[in-house]
PDB file of N, CA and C in Angstrom:
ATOM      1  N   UNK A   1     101.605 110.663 109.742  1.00  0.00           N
ATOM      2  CA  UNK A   1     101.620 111.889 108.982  1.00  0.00           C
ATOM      3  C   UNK A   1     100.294 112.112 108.267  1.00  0.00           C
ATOM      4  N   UNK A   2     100.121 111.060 107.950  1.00  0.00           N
ATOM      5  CA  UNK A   2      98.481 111.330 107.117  1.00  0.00           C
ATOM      6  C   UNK A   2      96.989 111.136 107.916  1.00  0.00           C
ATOM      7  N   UNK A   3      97.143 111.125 109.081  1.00  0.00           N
ATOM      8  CA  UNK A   3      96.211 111.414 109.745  1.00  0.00           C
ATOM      9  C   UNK A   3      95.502 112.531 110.037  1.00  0.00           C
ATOM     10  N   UNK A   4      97.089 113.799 110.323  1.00  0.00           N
ATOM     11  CA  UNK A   4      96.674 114.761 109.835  1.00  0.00           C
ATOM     12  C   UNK A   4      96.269 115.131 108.821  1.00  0.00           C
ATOM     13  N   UNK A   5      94.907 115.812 108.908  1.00  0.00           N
ATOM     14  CA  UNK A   5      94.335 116.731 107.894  1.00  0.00           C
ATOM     15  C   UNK A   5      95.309 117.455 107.144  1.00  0.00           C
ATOM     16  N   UNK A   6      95.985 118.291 107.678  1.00  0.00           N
ATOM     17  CA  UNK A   6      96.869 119.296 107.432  1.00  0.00           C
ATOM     18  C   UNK A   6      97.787 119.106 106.321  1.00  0.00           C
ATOM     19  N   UNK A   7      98.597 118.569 107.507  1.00  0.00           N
ATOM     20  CA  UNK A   7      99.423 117.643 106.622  1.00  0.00           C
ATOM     21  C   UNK A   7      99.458 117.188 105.488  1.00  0.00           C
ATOM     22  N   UNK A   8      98.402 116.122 105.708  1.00  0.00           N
ATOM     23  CA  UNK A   8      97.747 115.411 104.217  1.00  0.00           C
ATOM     24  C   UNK A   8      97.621 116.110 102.695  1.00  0.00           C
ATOM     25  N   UNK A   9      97.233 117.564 103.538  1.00  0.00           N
ATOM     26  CA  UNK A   9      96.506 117.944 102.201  1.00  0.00           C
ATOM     27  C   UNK A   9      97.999 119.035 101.654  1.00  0.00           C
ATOM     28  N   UNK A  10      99.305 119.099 102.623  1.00  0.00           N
ATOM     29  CA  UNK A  10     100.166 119.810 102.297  1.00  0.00           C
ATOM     30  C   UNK A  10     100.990 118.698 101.501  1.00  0.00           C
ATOM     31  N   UNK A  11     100.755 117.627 101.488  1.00  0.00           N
ATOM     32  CA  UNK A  11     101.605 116.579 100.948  1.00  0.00           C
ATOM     33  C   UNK A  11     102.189 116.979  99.482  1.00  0.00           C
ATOM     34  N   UNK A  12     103.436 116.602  98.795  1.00  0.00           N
ATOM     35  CA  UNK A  12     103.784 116.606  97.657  1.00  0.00           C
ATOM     36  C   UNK A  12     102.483 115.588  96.713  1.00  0.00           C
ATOM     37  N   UNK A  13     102.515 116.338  95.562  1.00  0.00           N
ATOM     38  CA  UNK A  13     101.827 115.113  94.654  1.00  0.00           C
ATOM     39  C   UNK A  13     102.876 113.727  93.839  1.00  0.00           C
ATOM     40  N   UNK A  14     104.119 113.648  94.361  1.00  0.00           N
ATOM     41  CA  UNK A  14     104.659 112.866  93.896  1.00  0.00           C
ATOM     42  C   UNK A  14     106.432 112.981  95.199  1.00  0.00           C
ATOM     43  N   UNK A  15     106.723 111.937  95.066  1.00  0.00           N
ATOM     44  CA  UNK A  15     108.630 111.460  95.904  1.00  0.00           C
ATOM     45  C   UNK A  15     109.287 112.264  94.973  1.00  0.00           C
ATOM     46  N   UNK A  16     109.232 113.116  94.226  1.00  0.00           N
ATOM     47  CA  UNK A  16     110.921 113.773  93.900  1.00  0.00           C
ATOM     48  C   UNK A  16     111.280 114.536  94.824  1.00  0.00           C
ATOM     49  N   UNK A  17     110.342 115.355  95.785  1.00  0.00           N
ATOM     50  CA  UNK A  17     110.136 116.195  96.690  1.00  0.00           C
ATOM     51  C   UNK A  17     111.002 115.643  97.839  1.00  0.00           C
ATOM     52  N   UNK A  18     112.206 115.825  98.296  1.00  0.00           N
ATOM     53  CA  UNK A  18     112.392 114.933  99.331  1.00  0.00           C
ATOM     54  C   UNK A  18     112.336 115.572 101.010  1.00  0.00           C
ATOM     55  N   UNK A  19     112.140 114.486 101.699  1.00  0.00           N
ATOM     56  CA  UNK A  19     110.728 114.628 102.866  1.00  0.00           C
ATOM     57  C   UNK A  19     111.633 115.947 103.633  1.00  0.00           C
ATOM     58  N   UNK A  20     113.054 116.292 103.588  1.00  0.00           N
ATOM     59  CA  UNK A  20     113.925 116.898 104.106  1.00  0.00           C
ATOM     60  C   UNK A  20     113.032 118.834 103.531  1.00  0.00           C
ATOM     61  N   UNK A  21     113.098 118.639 102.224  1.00  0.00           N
ATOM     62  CA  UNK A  21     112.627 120.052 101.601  1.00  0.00           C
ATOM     63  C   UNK A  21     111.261 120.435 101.942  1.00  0.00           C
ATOM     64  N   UNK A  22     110.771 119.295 101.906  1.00  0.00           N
ATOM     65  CA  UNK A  22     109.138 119.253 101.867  1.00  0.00           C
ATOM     66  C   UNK A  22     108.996 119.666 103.859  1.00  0.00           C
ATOM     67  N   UNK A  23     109.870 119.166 104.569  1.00  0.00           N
ATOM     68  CA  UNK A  23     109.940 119.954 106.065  1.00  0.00           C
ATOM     69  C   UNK A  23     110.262 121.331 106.205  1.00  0.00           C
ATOM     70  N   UNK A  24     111.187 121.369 105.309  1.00  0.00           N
ATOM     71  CA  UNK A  24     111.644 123.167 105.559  1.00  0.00           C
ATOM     72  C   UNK A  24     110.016 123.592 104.939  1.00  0.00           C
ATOM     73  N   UNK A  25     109.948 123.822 103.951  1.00  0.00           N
ATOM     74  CA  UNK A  25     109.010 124.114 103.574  1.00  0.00           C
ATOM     75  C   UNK A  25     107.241 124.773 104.015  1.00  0.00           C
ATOM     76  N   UNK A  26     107.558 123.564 104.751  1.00  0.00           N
ATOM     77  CA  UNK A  26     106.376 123.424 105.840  1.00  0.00           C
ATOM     78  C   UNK A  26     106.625 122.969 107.164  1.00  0.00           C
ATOM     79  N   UNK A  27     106.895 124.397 107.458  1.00  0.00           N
ATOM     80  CA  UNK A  27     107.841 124.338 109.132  1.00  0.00           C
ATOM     81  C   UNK A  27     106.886 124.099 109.693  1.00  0.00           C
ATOM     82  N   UNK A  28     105.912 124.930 110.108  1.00  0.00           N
ATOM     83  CA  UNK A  28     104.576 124.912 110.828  1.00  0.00           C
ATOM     84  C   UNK A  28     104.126 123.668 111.301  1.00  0.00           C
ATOM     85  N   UNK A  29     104.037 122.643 110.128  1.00  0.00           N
ATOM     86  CA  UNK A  29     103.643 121.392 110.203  1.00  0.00           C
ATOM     87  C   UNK A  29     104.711 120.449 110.829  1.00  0.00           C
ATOM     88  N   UNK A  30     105.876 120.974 110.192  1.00  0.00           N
ATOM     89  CA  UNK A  30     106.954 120.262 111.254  1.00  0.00           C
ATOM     90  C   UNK A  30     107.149 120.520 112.587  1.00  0.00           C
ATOM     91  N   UNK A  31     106.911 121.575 113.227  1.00  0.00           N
ATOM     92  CA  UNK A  31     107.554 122.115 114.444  1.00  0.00           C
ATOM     93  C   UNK A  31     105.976 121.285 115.183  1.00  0.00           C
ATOM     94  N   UNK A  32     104.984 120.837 114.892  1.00  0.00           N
ATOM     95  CA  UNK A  32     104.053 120.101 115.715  1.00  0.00           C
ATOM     96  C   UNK A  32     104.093 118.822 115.085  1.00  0.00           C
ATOM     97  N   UNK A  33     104.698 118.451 114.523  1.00  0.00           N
ATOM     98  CA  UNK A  33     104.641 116.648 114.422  1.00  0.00           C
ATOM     99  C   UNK A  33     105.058 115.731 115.559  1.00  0.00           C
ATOM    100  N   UNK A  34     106.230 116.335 116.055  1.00  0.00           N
ATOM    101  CA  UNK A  34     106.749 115.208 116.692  1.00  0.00           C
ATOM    102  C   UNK A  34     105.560 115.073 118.423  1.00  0.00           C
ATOM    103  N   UNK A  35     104.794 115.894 118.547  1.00  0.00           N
ATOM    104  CA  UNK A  35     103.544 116.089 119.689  1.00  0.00           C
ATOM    105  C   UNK A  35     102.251 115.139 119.031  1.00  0.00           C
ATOM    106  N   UNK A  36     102.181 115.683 117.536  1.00  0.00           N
ATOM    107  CA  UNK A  36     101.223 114.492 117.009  1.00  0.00           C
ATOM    108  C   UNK A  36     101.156 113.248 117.125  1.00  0.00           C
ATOM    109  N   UNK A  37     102.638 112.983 116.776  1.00  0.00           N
ATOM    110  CA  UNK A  37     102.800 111.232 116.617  1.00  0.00           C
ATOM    111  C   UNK A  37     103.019 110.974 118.325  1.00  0.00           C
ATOM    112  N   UNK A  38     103.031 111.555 118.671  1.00  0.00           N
ATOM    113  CA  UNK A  38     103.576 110.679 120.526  1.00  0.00           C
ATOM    114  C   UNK A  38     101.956 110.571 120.761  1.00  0.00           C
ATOM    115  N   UNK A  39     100.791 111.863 120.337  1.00  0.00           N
ATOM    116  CA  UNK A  39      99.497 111.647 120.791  1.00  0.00           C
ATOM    117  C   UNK A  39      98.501 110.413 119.788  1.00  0.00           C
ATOM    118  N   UNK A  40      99.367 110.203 119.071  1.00  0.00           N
ATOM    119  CA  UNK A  40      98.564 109.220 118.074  1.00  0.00           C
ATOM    120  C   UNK A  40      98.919 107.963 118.286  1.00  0.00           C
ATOM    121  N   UNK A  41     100.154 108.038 118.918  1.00  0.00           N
ATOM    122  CA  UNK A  41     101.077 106.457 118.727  1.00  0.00           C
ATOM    123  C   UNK A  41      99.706 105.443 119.196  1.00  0.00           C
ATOM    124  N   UNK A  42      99.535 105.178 120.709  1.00  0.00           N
ATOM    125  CA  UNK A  42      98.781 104.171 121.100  1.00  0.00           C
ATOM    126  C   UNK A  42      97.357 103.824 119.980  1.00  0.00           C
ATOM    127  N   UNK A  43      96.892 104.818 119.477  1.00  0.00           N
ATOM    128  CA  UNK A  43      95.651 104.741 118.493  1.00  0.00           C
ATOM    129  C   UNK A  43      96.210 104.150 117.052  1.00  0.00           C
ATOM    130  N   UNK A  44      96.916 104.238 116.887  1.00  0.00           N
ATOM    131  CA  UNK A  44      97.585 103.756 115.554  1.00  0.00           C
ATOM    132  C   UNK A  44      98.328 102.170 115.832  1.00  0.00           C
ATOM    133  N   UNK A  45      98.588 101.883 116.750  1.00  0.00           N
ATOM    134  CA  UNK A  45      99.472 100.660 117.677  1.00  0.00           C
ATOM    135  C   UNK A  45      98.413  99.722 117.629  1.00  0.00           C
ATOM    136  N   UNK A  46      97.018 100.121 118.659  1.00  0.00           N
ATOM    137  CA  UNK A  46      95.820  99.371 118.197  1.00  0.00           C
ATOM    138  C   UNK A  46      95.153  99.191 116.703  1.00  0.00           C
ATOM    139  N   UNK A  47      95.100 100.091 115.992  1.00  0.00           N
ATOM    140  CA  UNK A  47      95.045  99.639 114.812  1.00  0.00           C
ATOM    141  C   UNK A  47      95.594  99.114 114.018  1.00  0.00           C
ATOM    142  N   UNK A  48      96.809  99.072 113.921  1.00  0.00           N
ATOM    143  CA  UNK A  48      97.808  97.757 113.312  1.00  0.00           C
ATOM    144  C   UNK A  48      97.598  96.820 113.943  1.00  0.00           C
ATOM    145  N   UNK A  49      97.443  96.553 115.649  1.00  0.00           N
ATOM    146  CA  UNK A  49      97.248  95.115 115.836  1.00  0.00           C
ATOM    147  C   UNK A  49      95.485  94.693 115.721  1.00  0.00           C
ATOM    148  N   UNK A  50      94.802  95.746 115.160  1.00  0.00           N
ATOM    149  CA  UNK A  50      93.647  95.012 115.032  1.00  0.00           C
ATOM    150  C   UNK A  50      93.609  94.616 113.425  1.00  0.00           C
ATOM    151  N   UNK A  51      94.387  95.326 112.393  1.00  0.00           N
ATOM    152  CA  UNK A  51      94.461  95.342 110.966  1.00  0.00           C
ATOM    153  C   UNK A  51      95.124  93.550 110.758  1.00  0.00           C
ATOM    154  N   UNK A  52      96.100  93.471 111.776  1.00  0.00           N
ATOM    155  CA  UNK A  52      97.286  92.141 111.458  1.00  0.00           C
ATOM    156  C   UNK A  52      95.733  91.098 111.845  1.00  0.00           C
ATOM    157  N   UNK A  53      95.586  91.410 112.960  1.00  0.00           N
ATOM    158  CA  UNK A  53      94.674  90.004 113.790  1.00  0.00           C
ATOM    159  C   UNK A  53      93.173  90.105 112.673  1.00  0.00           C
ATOM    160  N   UNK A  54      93.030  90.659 111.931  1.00  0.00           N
ATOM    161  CA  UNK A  54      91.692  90.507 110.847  1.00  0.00           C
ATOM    162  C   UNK A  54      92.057  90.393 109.495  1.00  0.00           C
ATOM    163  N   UNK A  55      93.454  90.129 109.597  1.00  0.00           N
ATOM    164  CA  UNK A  55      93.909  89.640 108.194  1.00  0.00           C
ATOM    165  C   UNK A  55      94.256  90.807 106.935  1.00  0.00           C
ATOM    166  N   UNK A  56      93.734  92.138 107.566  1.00  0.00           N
ATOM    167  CA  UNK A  56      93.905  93.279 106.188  1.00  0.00           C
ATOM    168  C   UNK A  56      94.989  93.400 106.086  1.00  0.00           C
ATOM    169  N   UNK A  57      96.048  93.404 107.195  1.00  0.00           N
ATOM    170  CA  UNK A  57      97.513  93.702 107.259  1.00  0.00           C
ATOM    171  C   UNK A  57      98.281  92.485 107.545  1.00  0.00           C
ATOM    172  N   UNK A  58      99.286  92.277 106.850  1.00  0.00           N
ATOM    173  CA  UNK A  58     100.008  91.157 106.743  1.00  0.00           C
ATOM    174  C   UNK A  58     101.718  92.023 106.666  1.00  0.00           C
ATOM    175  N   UNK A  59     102.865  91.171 107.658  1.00  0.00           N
ATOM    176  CA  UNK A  59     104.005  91.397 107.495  1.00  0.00           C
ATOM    177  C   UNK A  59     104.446  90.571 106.371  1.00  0.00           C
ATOM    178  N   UNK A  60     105.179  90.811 105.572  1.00  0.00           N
ATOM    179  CA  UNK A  60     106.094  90.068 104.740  1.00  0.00           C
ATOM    180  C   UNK A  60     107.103  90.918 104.529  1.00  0.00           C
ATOM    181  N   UNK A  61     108.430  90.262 104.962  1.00  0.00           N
ATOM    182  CA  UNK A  61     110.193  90.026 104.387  1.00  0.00           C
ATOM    183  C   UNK A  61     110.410  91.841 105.895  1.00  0.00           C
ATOM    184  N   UNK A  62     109.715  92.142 106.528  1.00  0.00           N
ATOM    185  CA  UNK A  62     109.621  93.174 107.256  1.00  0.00           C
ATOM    186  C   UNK A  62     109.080  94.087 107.011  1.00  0.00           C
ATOM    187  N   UNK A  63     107.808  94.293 106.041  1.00  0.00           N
ATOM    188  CA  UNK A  63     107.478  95.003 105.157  1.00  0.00           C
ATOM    189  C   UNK A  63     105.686  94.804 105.731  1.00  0.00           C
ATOM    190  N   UNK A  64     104.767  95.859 105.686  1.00  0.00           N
ATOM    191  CA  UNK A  64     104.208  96.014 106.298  1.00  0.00           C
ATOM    192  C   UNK A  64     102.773  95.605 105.064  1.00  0.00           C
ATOM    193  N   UNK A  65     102.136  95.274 104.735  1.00  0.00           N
ATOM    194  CA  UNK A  65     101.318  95.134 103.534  1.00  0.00           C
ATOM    195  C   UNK A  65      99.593  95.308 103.774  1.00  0.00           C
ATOM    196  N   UNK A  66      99.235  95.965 103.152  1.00  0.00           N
ATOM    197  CA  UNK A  66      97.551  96.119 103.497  1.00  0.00           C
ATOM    198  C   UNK A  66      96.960  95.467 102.025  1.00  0.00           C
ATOM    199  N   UNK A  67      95.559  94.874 102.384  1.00  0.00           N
ATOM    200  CA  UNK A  67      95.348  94.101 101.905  1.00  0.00           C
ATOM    201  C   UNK A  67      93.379  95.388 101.171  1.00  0.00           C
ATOM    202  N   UNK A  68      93.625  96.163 101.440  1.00  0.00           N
ATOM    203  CA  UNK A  68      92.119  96.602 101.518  1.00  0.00           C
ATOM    204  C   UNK A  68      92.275  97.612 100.436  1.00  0.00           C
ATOM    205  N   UNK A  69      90.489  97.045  99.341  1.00  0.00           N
ATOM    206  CA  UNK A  69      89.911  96.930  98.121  1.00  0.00           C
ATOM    207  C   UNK A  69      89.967  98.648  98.021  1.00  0.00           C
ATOM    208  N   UNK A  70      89.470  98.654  97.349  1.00  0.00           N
ATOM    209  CA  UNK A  70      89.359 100.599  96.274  1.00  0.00           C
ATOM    210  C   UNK A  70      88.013 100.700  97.378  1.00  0.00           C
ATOM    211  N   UNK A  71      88.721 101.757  97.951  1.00  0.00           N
ATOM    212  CA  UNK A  71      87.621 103.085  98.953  1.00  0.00           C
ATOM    213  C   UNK A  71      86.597 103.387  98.693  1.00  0.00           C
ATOM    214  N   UNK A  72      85.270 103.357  99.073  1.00  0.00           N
ATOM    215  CA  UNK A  72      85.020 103.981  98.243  1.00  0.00           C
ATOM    216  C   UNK A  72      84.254 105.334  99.597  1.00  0.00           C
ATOM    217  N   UNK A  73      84.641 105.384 100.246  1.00  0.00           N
ATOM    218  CA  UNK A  73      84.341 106.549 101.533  1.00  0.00           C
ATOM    219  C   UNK A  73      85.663 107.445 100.686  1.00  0.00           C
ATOM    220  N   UNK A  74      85.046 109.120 100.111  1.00  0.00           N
ATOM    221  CA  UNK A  74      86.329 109.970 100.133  1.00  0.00           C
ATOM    222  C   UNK A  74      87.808 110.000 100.733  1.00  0.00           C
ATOM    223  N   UNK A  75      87.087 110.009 102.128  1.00  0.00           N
ATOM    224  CA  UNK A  75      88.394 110.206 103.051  1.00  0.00           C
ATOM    225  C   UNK A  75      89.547 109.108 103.265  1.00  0.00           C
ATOM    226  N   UNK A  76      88.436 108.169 103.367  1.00  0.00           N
ATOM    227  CA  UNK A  76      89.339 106.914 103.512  1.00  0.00           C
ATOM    228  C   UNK A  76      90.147 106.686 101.962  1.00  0.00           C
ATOM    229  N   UNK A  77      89.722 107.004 100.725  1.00  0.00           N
ATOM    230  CA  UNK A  77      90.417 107.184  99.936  1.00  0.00           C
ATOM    231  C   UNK A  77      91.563 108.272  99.852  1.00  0.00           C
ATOM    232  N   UNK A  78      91.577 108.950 100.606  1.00  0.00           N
ATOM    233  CA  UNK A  78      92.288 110.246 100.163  1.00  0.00           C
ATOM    234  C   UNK A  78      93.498 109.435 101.273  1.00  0.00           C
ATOM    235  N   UNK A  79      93.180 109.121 102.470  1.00  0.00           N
ATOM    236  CA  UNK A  79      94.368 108.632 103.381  1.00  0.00           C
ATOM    237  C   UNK A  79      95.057 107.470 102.437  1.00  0.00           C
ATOM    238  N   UNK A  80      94.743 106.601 101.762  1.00  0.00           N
ATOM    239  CA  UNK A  80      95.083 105.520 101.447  1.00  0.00           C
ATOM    240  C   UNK A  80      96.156 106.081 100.091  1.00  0.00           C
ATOM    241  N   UNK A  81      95.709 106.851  99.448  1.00  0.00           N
ATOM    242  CA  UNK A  81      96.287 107.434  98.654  1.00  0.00           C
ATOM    243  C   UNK A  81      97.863 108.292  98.993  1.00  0.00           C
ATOM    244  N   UNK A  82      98.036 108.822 100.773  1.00  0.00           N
ATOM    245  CA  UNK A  82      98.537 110.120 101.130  1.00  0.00           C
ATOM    246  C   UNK A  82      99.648 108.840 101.652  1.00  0.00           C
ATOM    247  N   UNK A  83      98.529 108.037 102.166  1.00  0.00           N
ATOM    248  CA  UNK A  83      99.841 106.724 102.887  1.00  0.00           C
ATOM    249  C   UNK A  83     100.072 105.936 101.934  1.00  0.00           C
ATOM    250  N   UNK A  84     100.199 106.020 100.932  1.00  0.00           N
ATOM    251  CA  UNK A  84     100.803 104.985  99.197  1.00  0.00           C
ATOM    252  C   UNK A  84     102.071 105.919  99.147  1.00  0.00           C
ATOM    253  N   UNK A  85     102.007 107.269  98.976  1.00  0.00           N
ATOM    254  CA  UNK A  85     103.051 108.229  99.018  1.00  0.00           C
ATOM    255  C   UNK A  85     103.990 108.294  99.815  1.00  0.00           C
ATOM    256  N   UNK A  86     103.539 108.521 101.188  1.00  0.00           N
ATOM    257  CA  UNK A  86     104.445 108.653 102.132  1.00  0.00           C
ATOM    258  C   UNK A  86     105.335 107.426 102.535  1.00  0.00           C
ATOM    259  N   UNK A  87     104.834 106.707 102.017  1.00  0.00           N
ATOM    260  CA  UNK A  87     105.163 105.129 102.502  1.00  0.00           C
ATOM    261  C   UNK A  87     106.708 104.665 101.118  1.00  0.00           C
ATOM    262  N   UNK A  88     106.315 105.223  99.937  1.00  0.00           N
ATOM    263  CA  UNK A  88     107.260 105.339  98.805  1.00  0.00           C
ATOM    264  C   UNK A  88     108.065 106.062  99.357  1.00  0.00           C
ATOM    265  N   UNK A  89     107.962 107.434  99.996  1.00  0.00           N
ATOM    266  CA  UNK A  89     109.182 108.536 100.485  1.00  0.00           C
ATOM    267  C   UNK A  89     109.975 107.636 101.330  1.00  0.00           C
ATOM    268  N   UNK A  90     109.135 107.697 102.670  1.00  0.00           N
ATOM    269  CA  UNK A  90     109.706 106.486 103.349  1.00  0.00           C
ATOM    270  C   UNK A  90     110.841 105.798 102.736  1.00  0.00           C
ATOM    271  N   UNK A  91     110.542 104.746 102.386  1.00  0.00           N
ATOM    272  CA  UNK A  91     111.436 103.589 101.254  1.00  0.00           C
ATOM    273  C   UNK A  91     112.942 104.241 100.703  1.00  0.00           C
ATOM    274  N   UNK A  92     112.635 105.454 100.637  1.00  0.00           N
ATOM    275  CA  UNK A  92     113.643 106.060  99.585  1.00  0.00           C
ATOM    276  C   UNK A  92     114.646 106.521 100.772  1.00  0.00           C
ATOM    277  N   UNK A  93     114.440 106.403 101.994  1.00  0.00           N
ATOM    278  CA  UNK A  93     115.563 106.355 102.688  1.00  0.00           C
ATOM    279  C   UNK A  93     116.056 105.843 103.113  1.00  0.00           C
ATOM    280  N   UNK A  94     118.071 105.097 103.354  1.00  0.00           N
ATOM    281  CA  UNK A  94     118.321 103.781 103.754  1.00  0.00           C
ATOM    282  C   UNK A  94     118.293 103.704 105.049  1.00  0.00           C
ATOM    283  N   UNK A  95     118.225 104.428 106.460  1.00  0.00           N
ATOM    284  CA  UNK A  95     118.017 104.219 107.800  1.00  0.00           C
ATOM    285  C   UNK A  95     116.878 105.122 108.358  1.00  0.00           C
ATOM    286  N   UNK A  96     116.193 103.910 108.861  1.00  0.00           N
ATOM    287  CA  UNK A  96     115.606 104.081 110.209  1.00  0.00           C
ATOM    288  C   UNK A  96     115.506 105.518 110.587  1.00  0.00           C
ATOM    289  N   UNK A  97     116.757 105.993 111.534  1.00  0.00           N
ATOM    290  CA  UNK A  97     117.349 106.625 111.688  1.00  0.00           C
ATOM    291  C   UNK A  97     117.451 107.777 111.277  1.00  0.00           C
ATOM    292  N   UNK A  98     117.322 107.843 110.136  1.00  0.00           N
ATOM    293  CA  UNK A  98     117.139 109.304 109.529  1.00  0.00           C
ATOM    294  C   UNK A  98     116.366 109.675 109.218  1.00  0.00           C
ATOM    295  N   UNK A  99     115.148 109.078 109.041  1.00  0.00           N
ATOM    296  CA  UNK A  99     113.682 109.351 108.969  1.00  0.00           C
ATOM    297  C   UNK A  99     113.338 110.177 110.483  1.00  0.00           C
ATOM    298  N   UNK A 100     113.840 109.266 111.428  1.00  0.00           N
ATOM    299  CA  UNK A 100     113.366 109.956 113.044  1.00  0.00           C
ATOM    300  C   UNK A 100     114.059 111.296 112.930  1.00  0.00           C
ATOM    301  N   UNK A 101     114.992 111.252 112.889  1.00  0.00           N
ATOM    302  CA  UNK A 101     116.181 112.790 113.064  1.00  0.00           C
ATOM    303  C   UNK A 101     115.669 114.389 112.099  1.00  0.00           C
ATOM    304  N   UNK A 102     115.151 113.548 110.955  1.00  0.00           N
ATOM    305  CA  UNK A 102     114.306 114.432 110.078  1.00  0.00           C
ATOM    306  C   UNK A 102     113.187 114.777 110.337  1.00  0.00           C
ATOM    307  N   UNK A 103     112.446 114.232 110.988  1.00  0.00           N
ATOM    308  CA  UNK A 103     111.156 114.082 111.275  1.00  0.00           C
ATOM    309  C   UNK A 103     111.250 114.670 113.469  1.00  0.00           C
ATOM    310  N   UNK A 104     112.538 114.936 113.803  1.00  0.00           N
ATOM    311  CA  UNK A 104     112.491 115.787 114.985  1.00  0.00           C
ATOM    312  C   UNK A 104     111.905 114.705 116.022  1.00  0.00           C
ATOM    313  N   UNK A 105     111.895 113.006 116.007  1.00  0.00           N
ATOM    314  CA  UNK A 105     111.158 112.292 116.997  1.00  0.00           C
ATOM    315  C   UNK A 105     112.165 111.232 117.000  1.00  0.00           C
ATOM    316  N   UNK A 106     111.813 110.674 118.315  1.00  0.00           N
ATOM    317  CA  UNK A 106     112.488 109.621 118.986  1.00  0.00           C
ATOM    318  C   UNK A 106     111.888 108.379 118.889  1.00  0.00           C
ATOM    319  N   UNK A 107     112.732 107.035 118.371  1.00  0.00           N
ATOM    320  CA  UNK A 107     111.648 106.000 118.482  1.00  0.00           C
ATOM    321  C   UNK A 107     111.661 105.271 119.702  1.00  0.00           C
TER     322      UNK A 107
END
């Protein structure tokens, strides 16, 4: 989600927003996500397994953990910031499952 530009910058500034409203909301952005993430998957797949194998990313208890210092490149700050958020929304839902169904994609 935060890869996109778009997206990113349509993001809530805080989780009370829940990811369900924040879709209606921003149909536009929804009705092309689920084309984004199928074109991003493999690029994002390699970068987690290059993040795990260099030590920035570490699994613990199933939980995905990054290990990398204060940004200081804008952008790369602004993603790190958009994926701290989304990653809290995330959390706040108890299945899998309903994240995909909300989000219009198949895992």
């Amino acid at each position: 989600m935060v890869l996109h530009r778009s997206t990113r910058l349509a993001l809530p500034r805080s989780t009370t927003t829940h990811l369900a409203t924040w879709l209606s909301r921003n149909a536009v952005l929804h009705a092309g996500f689920a084309a984004r993430a199928k074109e991003a998957a493999p690029t994002i797949k390699e970068g987690l397994r290059f993040g795990l194998r260099q030590g920035v990313l570490t699994l613990e208890a199933g939980a995905l953990i990054g290990s990398i210092g204060r940004a200081r490149n804008p952008e790369l700050r602004e993603l790190l910031t958009s994926a701290r958020l989304v990653g809290r929304w995330l959390a706040k839902i108890d299945q899998p499952s309903t994240i995909f169904a909300i989000l219009g994609v198949e895992p």
